[in-house]
C-alpha atoms as a PDB file:
ATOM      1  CA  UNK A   1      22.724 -10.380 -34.861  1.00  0.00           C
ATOM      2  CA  UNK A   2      19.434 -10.336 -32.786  1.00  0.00           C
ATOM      3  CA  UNK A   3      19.668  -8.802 -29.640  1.00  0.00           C
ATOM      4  CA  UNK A   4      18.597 -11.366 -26.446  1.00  0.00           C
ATOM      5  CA  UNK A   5      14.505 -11.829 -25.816  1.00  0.00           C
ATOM      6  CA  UNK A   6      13.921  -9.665 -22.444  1.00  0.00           C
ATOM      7  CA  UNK A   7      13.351 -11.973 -19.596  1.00  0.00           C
ATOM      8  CA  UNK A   8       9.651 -11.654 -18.088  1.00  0.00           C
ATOM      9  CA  UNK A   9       8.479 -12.526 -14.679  1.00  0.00           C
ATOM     10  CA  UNK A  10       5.339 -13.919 -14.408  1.00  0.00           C
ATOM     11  CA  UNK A  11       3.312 -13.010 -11.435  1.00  0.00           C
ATOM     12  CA  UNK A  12       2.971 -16.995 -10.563  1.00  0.00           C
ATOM     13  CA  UNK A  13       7.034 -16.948 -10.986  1.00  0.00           C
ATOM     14  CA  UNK A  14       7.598 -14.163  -8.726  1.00  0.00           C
ATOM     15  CA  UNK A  15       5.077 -15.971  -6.223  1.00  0.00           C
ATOM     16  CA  UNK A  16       7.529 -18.917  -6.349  1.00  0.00           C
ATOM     17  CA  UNK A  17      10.000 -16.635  -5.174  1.00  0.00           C
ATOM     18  CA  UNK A  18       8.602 -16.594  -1.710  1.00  0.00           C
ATOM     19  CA  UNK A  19      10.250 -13.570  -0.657  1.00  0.00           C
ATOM     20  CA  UNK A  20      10.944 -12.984   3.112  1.00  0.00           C
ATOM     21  CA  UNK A  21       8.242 -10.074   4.041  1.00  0.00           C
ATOM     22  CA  UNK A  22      10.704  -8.527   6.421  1.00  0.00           C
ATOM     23  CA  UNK A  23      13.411  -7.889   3.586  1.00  0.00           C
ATOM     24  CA  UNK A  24      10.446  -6.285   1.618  1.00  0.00           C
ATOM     25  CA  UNK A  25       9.985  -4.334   4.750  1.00  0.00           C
ATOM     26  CA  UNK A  26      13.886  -3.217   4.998  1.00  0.00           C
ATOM     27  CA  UNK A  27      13.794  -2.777   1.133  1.00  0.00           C
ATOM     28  CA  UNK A  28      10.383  -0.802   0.818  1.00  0.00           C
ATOM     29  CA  UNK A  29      11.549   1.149   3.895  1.00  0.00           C
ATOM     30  CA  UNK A  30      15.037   2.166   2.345  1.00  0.00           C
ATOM     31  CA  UNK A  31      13.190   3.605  -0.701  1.00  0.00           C
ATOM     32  CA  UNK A  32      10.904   5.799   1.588  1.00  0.00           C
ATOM     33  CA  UNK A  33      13.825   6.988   3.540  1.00  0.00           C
ATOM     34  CA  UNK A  34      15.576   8.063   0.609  1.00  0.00           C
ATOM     35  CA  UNK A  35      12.502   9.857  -0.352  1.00  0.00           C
ATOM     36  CA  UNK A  36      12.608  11.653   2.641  1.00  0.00           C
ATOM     37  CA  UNK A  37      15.906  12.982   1.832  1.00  0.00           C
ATOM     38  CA  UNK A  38      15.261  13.863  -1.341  1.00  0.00           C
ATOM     39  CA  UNK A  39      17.207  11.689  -2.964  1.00  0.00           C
ATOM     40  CA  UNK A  40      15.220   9.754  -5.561  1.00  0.00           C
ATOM     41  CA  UNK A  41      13.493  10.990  -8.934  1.00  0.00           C
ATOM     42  CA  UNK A  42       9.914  10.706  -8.632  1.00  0.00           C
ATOM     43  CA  UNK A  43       7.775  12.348 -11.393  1.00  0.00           C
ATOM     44  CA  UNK A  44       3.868  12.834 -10.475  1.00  0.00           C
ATOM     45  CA  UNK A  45       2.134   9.980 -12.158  1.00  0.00           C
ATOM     46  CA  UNK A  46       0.208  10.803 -15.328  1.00  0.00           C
ATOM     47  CA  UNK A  47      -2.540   8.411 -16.304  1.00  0.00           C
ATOM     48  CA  UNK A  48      -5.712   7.564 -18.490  1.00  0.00           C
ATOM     49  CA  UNK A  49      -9.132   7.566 -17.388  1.00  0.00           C
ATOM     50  CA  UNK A  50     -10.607   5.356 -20.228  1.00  0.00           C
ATOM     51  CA  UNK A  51     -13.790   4.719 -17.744  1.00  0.00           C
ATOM     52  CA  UNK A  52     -15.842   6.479 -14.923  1.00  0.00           C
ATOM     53  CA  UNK A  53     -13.807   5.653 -11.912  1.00  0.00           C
ATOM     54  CA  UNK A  54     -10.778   3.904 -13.170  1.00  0.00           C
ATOM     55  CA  UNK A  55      -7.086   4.555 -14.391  1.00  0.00           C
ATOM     56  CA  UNK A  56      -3.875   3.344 -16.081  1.00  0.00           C
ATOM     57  CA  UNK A  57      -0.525   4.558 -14.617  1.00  0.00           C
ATOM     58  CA  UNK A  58       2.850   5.239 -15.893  1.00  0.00           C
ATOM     59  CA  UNK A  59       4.551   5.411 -13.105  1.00  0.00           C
ATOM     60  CA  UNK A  60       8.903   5.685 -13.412  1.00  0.00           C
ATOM     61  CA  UNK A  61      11.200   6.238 -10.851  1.00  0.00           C
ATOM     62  CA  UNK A  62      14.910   6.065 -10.485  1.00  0.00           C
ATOM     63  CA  UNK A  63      16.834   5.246  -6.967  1.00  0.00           C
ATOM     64  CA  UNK A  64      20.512   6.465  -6.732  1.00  0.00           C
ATOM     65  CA  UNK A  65      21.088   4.492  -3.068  1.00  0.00           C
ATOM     66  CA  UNK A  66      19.770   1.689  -4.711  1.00  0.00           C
ATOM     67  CA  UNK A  67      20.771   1.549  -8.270  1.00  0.00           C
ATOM     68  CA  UNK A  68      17.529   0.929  -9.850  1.00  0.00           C
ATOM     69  CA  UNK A  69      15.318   2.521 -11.849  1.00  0.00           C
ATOM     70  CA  UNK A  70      12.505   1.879 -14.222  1.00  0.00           C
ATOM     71  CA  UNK A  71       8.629   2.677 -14.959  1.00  0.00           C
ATOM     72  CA  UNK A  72       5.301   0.525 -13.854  1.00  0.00           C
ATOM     73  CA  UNK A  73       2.656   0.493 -16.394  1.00  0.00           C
ATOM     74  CA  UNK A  74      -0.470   0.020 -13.858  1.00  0.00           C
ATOM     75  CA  UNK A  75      -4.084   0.001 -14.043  1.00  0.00           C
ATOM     76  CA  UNK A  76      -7.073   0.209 -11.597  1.00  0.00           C
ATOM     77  CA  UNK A  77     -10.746  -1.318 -12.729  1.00  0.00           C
ATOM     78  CA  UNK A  78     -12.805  -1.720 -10.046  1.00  0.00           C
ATOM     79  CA  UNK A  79     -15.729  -3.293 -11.973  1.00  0.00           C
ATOM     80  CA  UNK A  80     -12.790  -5.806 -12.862  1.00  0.00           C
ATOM     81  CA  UNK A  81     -14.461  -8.283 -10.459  1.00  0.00           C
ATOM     82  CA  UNK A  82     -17.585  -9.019 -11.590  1.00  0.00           C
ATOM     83  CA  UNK A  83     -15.772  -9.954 -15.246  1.00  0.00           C
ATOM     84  CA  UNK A  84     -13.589 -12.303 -12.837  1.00  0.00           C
ATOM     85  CA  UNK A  85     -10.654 -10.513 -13.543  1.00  0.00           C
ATOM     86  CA  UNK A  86      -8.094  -8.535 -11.007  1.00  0.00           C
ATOM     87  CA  UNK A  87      -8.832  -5.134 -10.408  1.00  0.00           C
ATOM     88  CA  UNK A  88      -4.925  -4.011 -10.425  1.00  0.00           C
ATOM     89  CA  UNK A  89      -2.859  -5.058 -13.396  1.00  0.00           C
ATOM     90  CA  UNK A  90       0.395  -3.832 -15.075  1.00  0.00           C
ATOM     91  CA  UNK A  91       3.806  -4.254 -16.074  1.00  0.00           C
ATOM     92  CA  UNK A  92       7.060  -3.176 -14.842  1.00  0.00           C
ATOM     93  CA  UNK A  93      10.361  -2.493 -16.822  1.00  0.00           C
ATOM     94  CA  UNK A  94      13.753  -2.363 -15.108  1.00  0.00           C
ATOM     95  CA  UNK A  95      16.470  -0.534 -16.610  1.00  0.00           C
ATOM     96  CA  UNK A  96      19.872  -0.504 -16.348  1.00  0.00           C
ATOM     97  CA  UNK A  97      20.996   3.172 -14.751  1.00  0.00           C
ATOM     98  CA  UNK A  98      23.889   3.306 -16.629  1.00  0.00           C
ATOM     99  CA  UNK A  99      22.854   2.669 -19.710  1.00  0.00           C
ATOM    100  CA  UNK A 100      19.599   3.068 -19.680  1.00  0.00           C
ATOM    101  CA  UNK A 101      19.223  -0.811 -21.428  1.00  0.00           C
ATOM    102  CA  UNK A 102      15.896  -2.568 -20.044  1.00  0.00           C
ATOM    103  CA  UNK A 103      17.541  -5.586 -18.857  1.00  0.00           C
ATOM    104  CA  UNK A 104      13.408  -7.286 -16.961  1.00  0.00           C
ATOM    105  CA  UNK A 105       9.761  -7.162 -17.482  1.00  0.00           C
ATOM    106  CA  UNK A 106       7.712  -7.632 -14.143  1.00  0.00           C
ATOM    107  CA  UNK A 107       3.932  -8.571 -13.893  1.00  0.00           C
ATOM    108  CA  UNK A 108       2.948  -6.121 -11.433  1.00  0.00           C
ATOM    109  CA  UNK A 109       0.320  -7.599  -9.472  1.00  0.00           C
ATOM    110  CA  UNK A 110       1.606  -8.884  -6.825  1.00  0.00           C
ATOM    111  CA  UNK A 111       4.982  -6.012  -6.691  1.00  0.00           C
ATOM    112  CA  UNK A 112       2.028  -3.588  -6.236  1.00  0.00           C
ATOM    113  CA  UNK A 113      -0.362  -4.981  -3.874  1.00  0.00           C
ATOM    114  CA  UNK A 114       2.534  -5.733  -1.480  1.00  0.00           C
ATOM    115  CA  UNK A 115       4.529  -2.157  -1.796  1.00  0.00           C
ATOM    116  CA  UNK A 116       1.664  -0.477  -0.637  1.00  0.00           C
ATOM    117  CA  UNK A 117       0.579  -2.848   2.060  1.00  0.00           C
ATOM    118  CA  UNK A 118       4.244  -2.511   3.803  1.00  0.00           C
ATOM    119  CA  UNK A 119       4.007   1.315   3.019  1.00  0.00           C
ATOM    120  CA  UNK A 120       0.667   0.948   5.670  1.00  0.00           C
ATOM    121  CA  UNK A 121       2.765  -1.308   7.503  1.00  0.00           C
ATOM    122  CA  UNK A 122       5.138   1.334   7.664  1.00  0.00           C
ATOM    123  CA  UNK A 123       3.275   4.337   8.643  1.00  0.00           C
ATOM    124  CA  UNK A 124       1.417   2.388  11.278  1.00  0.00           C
ATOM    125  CA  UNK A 125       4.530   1.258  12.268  1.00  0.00           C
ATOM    126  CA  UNK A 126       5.791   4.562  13.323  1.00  0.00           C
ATOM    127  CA  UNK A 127       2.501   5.657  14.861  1.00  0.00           C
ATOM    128  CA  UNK A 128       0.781   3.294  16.515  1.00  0.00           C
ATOM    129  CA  UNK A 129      -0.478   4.264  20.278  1.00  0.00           C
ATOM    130  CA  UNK A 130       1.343   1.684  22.823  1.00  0.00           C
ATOM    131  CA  UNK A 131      -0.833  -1.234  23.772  1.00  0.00           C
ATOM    132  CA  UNK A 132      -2.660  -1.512  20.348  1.00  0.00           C
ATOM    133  CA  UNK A 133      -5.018  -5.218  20.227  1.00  0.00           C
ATOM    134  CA  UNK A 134      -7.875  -4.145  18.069  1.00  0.00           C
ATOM    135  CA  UNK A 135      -7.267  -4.108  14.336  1.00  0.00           C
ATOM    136  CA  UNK A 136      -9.804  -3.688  12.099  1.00  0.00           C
ATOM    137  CA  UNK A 137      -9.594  -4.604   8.237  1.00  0.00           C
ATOM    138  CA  UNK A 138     -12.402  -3.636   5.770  1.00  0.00           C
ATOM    139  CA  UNK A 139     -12.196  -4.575   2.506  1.00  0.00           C
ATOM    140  CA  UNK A 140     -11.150  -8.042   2.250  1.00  0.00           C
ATOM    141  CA  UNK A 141      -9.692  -8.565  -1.356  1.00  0.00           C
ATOM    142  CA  UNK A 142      -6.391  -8.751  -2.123  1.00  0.00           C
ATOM    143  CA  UNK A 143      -5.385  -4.875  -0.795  1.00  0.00           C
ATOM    144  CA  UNK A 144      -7.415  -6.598   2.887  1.00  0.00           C
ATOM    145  CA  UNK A 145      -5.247 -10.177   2.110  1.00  0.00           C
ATOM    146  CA  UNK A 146      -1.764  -7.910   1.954  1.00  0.00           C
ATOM    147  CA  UNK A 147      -2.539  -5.478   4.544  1.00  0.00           C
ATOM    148  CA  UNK A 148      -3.528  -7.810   7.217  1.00  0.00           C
ATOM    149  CA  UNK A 149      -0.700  -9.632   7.208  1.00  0.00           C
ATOM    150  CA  UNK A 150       1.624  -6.571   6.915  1.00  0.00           C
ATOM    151  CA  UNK A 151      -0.299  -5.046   9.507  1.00  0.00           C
ATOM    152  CA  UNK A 152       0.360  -8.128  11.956  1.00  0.00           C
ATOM    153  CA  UNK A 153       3.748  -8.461  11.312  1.00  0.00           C
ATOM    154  CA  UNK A 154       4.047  -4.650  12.522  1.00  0.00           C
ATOM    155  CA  UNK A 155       1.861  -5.455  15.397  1.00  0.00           C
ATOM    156  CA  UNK A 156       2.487  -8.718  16.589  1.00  0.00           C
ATOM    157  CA  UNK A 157       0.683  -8.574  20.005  1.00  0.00           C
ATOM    158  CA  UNK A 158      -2.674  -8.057  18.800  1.00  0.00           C
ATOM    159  CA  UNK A 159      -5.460  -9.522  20.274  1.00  0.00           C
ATOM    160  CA  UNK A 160      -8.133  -9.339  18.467  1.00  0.00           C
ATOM    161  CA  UNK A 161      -9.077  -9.033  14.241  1.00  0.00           C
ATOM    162  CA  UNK A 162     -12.270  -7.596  12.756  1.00  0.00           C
ATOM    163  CA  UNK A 163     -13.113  -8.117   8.976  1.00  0.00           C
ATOM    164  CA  UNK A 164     -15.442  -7.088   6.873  1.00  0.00           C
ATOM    165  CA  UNK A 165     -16.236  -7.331   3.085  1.00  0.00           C
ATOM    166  CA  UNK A 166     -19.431  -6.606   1.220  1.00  0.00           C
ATOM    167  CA  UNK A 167     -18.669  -9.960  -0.281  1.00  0.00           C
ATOM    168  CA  UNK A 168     -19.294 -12.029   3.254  1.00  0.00           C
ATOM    169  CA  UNK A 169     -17.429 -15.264   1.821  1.00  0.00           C
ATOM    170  CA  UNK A 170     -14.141 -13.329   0.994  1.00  0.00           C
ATOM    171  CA  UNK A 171     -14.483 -11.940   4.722  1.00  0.00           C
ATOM    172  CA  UNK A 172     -14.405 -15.435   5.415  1.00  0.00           C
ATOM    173  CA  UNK A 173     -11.647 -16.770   3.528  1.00  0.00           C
ATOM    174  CA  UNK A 174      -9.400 -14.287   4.792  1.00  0.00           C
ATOM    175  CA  UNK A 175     -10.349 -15.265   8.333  1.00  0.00           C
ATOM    176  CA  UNK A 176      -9.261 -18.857   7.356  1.00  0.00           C
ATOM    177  CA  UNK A 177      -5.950 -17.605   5.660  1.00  0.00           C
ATOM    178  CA  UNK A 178      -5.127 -15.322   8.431  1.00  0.00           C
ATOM    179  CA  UNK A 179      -5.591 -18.617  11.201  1.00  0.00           C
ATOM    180  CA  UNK A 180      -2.390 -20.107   9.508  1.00  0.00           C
ATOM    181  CA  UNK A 181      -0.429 -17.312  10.611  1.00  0.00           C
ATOM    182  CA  UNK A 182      -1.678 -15.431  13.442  1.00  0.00           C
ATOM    183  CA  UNK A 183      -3.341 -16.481  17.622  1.00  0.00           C
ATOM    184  CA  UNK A 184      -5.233 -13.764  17.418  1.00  0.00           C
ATOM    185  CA  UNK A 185      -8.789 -13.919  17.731  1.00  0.00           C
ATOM    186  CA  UNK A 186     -10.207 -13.428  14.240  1.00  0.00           C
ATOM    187  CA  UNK A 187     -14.491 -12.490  13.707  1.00  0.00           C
ATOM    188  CA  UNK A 188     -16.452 -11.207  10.530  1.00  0.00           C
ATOM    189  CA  UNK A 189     -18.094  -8.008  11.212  1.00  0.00           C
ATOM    190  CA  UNK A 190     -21.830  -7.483   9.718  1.00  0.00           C
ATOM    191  CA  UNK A 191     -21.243  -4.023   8.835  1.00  0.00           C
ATOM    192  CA  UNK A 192     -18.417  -1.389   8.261  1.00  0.00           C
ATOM    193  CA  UNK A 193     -19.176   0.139  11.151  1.00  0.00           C
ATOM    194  CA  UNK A 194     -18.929  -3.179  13.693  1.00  0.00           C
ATOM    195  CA  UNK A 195     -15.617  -3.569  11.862  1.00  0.00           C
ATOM    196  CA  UNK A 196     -14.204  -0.386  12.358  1.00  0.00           C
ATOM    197  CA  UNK A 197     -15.795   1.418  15.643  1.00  0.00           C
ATOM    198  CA  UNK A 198     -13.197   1.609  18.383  1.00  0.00           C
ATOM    199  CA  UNK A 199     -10.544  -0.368  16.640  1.00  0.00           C
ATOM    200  CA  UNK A 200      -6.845   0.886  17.819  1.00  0.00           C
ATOM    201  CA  UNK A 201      -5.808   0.397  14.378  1.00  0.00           C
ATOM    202  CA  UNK A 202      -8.220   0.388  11.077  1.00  0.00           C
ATOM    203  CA  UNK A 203      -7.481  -0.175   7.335  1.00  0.00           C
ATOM    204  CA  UNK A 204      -9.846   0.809   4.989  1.00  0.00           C
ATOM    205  CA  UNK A 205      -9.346  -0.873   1.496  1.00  0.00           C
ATOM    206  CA  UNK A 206     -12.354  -0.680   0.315  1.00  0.00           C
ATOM    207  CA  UNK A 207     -13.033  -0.633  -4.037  1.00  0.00           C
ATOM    208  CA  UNK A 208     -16.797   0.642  -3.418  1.00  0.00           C
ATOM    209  CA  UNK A 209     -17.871   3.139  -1.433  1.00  0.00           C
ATOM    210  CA  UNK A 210     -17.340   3.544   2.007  1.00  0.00           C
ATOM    211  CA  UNK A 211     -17.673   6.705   4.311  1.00  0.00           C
ATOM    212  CA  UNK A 212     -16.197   6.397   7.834  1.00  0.00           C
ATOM    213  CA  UNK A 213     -17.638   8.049  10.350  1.00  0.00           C
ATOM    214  CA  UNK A 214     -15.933  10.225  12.640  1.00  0.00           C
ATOM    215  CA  UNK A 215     -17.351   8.871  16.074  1.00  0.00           C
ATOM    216  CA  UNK A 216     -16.188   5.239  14.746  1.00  0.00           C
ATOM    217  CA  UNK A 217     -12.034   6.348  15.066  1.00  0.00           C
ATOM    218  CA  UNK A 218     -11.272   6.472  18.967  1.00  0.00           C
ATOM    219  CA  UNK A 219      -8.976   8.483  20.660  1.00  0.00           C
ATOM    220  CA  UNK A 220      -5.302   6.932  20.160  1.00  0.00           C
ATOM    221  CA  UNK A 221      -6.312   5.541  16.894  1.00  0.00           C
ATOM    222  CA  UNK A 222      -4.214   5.126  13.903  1.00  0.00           C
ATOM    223  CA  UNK A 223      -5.709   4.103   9.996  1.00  0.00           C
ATOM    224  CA  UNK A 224      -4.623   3.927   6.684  1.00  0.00           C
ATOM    225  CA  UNK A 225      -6.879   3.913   3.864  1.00  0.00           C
ATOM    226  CA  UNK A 226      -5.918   2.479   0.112  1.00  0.00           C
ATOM    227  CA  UNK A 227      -9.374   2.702  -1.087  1.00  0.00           C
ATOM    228  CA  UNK A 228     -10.790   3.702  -4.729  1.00  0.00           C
ATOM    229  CA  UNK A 229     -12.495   6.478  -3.128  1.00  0.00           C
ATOM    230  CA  UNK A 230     -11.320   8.243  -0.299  1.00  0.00           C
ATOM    231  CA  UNK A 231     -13.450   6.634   2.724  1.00  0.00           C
ATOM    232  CA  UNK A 232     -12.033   9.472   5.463  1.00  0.00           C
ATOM    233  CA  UNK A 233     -13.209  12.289   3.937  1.00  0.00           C
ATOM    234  CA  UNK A 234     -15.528  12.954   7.168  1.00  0.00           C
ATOM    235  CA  UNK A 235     -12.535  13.111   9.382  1.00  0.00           C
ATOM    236  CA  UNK A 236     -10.263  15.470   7.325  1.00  0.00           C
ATOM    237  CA  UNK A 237      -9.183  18.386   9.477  1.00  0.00           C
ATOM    238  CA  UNK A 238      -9.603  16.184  12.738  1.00  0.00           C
ATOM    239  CA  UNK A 239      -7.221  14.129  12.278  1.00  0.00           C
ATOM    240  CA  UNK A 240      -3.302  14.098  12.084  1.00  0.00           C
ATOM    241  CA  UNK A 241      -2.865  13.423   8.115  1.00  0.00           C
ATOM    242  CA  UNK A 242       0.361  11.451   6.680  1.00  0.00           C
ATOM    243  CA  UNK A 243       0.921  10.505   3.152  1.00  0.00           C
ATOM    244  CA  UNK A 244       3.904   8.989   1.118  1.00  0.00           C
ATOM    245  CA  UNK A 245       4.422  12.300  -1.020  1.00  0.00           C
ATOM    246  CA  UNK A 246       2.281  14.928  -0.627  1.00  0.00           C
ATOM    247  CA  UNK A 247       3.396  16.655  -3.825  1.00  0.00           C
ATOM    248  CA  UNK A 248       1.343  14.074  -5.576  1.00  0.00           C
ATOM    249  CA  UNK A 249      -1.397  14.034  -3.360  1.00  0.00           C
ATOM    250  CA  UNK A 250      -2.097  17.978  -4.070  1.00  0.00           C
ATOM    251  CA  UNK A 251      -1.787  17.242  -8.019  1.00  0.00           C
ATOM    252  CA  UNK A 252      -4.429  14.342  -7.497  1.00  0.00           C
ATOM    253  CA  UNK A 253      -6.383  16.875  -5.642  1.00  0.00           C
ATOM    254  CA  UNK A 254      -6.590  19.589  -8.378  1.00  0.00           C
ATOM    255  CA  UNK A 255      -8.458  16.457 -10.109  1.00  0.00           C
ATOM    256  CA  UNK A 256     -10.993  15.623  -7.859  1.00  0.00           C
ATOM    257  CA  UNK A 257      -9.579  13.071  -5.694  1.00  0.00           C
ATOM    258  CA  UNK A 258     -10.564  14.078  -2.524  1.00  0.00           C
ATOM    259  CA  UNK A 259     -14.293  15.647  -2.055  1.00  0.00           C
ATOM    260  CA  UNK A 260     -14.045  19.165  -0.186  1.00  0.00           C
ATOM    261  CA  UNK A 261     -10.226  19.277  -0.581  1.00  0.00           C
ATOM    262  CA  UNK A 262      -6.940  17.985   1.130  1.00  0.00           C
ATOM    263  CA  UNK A 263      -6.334  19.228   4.705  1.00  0.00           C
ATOM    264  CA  UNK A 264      -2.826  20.088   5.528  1.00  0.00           C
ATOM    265  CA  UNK A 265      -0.747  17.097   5.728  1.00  0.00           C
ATOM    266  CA  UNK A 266       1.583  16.477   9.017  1.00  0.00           C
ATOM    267  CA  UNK A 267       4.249  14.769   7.349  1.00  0.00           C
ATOM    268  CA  UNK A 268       5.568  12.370   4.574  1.00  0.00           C
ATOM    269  CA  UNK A 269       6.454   8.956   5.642  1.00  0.00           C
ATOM    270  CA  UNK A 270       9.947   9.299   4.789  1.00  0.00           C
ATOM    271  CA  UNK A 271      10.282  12.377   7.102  1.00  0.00           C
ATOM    272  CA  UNK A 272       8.818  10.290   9.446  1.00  0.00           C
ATOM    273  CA  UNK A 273      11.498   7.496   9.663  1.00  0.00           C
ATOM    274  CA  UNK A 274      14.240  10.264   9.131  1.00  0.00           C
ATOM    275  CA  UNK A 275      13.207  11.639  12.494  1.00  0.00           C
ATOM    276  CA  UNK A 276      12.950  14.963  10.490  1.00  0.00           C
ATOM    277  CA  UNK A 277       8.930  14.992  11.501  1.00  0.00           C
ATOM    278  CA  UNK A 278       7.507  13.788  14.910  1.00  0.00           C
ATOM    279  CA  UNK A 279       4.760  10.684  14.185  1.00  0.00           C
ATOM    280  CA  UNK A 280       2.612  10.305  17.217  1.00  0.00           C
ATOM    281  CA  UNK A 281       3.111  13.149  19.625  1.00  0.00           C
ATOM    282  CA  UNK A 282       0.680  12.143  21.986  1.00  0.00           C
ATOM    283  CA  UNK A 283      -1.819   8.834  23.289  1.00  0.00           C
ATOM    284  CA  UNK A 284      -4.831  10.524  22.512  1.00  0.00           C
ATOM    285  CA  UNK A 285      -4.400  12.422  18.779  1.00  0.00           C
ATOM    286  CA  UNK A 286      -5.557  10.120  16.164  1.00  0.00           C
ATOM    287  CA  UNK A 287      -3.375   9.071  13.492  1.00  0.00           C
ATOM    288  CA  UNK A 288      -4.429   8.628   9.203  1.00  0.00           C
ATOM    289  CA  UNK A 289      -2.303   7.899   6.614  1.00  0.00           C
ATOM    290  CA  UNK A 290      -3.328   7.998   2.886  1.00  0.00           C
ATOM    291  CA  UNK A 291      -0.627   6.384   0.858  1.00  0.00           C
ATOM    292  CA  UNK A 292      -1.049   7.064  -3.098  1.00  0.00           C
ATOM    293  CA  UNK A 293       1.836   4.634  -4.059  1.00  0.00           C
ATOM    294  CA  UNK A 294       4.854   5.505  -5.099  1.00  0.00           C
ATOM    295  CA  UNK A 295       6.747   3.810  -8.028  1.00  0.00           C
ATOM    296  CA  UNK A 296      10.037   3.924  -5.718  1.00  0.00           C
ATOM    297  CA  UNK A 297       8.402   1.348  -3.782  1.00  0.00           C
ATOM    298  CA  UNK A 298       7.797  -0.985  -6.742  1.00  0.00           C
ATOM    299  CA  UNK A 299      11.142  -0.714  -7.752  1.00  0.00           C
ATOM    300  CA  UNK A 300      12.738  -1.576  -4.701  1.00  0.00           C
ATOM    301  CA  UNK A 301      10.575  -4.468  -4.710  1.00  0.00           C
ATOM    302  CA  UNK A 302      11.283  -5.283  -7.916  1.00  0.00           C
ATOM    303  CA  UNK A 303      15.015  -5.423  -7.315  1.00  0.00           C
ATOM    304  CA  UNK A 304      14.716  -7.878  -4.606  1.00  0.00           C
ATOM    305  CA  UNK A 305      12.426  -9.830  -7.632  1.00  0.00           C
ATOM    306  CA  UNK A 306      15.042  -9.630  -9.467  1.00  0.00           C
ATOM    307  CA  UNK A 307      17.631 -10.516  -7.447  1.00  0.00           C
ATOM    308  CA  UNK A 308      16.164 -13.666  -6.099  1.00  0.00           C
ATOM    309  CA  UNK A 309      15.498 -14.924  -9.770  1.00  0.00           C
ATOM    310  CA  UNK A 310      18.950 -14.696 -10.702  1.00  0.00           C
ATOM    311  CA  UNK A 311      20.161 -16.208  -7.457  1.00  0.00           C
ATOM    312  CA  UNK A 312      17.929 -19.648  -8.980  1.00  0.00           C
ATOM    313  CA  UNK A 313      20.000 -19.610 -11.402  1.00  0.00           C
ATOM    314  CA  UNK A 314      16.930 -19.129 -13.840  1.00  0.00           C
ATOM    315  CA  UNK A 315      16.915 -17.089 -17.210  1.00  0.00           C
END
């Protein structure tokens, strides 16, 4: 008797899905919370390096709360562009926690470019100064599509929206996409640093590189960076740090990740919205979070995938 073909979600099928962004916000932000308790199992990724400058993932992760578990296959080409292909790809297996059957194969690409725009979402979230209205995106590919619109949804009275992209028509597209969904007042910024001088909140997702300067980030700032190289380097040790797991963060370190070494980090985001660890403590400190991604996020996402699939009825 042959055992039953493993149902696979196809990025355009998950698309179809059209899942609510504030239930991936309540989902995403469940699976960070649990982190901060210490209540998930999280191994430190381990990857290939097969080229200068890129990787492939395994990332697995198991959520008790939740009931799901699994492992994202993931990997990160930046010169993926010019060959017209995406620069993040992978697969994702769920398993049952039980028994540990694989019971769903994910595409990926989208589960990971939205996790770790709502983890952004998240950290800006809980440390934005009051009164933010200038946000700043650089990097306008599909990290600068996600995180603009997770960013807005966090920050819904901004007033105005900077963009920039080496690639000035992708700057522009985004501008168009974002008027379907936002009153703010949206411009394309000639350089990096029109885009991101004095914004109240900048996100730096960037695949090239990009340096940020430290008399661009105001007082009362807050940023998050998701770039291919680290473009905050400058501001390390003048700044209030935040990452998702900063276990991770020191084992990327010991390989190079971060030029002239990690300062001390403030905080994880999940101690963050535990209360266990203050997020802004005053108006005038300014705020950066450097989110690795972490594979509880994709599963938590990929539940909710899941989920909605079967609720079509589909197999």
């Amino acid at each position: 008797m042959s055992e039953p073909a493993l149902p696979y979600l196809s990025n355009d099928v998950i698309l179809s899905l059209a899942l609510p962004l504030a239930d991936i916000f309540m989902a995403v932000e469940r699976a960070m919370s649990e982190h901060g308790k210490g209540a998930v199992e999280l191994p430190p990724k381990i990857g290939l390096h097969t080229r200068p400058g890129t990787f492939i993932h395994a990332m697995p992760a198991y959520i008790p709360a939740l009931n799901v578990c699994g492992m994202k296959w993931v990997s990160g080409y930046p010169g993926n562009a010019a060959r017209g292909l995406p620069t993040i790809l992978g697969l994702l297996v769920l398993n049952d926690p039980e028994t540990g059957v694989p019971y769903a194969l994910l595409d990926a690409q989208w589960i990971t470019a939205i996790r770790t725009a709502v983890v952004s979402g998240l950290i800006v979230r809980a440390c934005v100064a009051p009164k933010a209205r200038v946000l700043a995106v650089a990097g306008c590919g599909v990290q600068g599509r996600h995180h603009l619109r997770c960013l807005l949804h966090v920050l819904p009275d901004v007033e105005q929206v900077r963009l920039y992209d080496v690639r000035v028509e992708s700057a522009e597209g985004l501008r168009h996409e974002a008027a379907t969904y936002t009153q703010a007042h949206m411009e394309v910024a000639p350089t990096p640093e029109a885009c991101l001088r004095g914004a109240d909140v900048a996100a730096t997702c960037t695949s090239g590189r990009l340096e940020v300067q430290d008399d661009w980030f105001p007082e009362g700032g807050t940023a998050v960076g998701v770039d291919s190289q680290v473009a905050w380097g400058q501001l390390f040790g003048k700044v209030k740090l935040i990452m998702d797991d900063e276990r991770q963060a020191r084992e990327f370190e010991k390989h190079g990740k971060y030029p002239g070494g990690l300062p001390p980090v403030h905080a994880e985001l999940g101690q963050i919205l535990l209360g266990a660890r203050p997020g802004r403590e005053s108006p005038t400190e300014r705020i950066l979070g450097l989110p690795l991604g972490l594979a509880i996020a994709d599963m938590a996402v990929a539940q909710l995938v899941w989920q909605a699939f079967r609720s079509t009825g589909r197999r």
